[in-house]
Protein backbone atom coordinates (compact mmCIF):
# COMPACT_ATOMS: atom_id res chain seq x y z
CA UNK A 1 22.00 5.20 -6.27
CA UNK A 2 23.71 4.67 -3.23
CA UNK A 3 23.57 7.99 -2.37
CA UNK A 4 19.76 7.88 -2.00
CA UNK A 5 20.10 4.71 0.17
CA UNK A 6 22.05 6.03 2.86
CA UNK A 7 20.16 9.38 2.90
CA UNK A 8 17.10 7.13 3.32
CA UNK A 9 18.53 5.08 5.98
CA UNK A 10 19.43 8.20 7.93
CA UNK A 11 15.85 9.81 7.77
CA UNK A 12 14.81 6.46 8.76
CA UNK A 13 17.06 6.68 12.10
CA UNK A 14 15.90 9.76 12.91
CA UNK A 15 12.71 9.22 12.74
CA UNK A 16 13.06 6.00 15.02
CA UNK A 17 15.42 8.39 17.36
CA UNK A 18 12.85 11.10 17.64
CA UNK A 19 10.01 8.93 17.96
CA UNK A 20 11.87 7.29 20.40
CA UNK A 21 13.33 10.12 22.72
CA UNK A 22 9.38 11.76 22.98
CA UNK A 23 8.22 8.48 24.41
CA UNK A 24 11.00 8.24 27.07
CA UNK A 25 10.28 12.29 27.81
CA UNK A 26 6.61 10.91 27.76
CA UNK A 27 6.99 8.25 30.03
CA UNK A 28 9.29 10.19 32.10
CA UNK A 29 6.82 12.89 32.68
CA UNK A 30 4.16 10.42 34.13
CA UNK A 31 4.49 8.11 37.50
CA UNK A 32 2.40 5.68 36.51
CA UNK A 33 2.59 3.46 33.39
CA UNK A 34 -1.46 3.45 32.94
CA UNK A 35 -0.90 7.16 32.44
CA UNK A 36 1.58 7.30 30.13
CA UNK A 37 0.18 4.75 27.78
CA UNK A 38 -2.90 6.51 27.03
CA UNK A 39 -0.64 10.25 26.84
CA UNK A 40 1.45 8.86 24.47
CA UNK A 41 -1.01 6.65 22.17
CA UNK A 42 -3.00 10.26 21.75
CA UNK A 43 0.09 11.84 20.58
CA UNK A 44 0.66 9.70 17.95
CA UNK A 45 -2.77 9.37 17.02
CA UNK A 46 -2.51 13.60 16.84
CA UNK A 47 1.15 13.15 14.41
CA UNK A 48 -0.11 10.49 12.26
CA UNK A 49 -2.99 12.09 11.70
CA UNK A 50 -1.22 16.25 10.62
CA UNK A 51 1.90 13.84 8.96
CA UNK A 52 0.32 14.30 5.61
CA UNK A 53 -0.27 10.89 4.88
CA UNK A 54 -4.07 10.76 6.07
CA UNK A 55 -5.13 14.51 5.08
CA UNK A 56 -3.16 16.71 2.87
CA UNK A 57 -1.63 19.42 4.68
CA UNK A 58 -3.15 22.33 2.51
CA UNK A 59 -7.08 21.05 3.41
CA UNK A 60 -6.14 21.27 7.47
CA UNK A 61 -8.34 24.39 8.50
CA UNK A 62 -5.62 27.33 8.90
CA UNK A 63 -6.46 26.95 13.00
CA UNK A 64 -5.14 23.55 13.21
CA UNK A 65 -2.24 24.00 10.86
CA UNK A 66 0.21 24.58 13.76
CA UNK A 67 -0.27 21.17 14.83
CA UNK A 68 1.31 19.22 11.46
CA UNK A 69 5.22 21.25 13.20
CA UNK A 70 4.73 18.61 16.29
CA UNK A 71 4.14 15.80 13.27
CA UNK A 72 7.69 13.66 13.31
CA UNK A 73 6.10 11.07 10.60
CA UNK A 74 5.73 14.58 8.25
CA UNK A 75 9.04 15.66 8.11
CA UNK A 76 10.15 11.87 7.52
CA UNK A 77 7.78 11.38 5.22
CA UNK A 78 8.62 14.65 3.26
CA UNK A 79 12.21 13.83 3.06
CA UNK A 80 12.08 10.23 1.91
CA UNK A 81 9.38 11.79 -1.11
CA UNK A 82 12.21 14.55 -1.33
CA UNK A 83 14.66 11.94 -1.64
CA UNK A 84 12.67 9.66 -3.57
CA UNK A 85 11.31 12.14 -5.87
CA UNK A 86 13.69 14.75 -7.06
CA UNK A 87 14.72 13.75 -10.42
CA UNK A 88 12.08 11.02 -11.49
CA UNK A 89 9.81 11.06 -14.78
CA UNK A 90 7.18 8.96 -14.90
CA UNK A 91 6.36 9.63 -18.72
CA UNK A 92 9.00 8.78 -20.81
CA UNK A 93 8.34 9.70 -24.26
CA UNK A 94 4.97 11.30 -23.47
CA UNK A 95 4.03 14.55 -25.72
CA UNK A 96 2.43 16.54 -22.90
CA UNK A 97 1.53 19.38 -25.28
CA UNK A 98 0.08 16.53 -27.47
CA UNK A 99 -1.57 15.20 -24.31
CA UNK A 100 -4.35 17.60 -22.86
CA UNK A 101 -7.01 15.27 -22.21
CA UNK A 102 -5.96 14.62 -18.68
CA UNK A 103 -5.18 18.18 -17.12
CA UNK A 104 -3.77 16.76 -13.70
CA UNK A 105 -1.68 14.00 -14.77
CA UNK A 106 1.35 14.48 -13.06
CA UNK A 107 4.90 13.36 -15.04
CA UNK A 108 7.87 14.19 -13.03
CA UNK A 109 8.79 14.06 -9.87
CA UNK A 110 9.33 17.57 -9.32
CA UNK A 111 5.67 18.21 -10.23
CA UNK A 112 4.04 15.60 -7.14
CA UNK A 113 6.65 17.28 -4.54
CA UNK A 114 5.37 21.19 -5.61
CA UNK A 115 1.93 19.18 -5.09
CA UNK A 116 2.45 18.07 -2.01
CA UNK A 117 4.26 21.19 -0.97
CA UNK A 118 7.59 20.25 -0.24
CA UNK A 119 10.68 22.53 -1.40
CA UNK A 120 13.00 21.07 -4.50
CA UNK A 121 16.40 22.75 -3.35
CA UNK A 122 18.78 20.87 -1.43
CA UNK A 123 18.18 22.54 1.75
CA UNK A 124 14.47 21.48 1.46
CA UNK A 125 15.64 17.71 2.37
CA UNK A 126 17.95 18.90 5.19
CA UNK A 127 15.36 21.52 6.77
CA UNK A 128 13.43 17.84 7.92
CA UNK A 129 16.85 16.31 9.27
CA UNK A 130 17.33 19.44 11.69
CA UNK A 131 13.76 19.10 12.49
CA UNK A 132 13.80 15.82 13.41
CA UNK A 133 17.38 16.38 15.26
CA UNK A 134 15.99 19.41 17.05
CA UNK A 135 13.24 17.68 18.04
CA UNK A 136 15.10 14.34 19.47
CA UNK A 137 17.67 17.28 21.26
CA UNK A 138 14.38 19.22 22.93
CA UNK A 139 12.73 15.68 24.32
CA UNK A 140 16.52 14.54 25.58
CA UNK A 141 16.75 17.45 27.13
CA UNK A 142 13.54 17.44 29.14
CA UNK A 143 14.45 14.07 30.69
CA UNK A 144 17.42 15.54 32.40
């Protein structure tokens, strides 16, 4: 699908572009480059680590949970599974009434996204673009 190409290839930009523009408002911020390096390694240590790829986003303990709305890997990641996802099935020709031996066997797309938490309708692969664009917008606009 060519379709799913170019929407990948634009969450893929966006994610470079915001990663990108909170560096240079990073590095901005500080005078010295000593001081910046470490500032900005912990901040990406902090968004990989609420992006959902290390720790599902349901386990975080309700008082960190705040932290995975800084993540800019999460709402890439979500909308390349979103893009990815939507639409798959993974058992062809599988009886799943048949089939209750394994109880969490998941068969469709649609099933791993609910899993993971991420919304099926359209506007639950564009919420992550305007995240990602507000986000590059709000670190531009602190380097001015």
């Amino acid at each position: 699908m060519v379709e799913a190409f170019f929407m990948m290839m634009l969450t893929l930009t966006m994610v470079a572009y915001t990663a990108s523009s909170m560096a240079l408002a990073i590095a901005a911020g500080q005078s010295v480059v000593s001081i910046a390096t470490p500032v900005m390694n912990i901040f990406f240590v902090f968004i990989m680590i609420f992006s959902g790829l290390l720790v599902n986003r349901r386990t975080v303990v309700p008082w960190l949970s705040w932290l995975q709305y800084w993540s800019i890997p999460r709402y890439g990641c979500a909308a390349l599974q979103h893009n990815e996802f939507l639409g798959q099935n993974f058992c062809p020709g599988l009886n799943v009434t048949a089939n209750n031996t394994c109880s969490f066997a998941i068969c469709t797309g649609e099933e791993y996204l609910m899993d993971q938490g991420i919304d099926l309708s359209p506007w639950g692969l564009w919420q992550h673009h305007v995240a990602l664009a507000s986000m590059t917008v709000i670190f531009l606009t602190v380097l001015t």
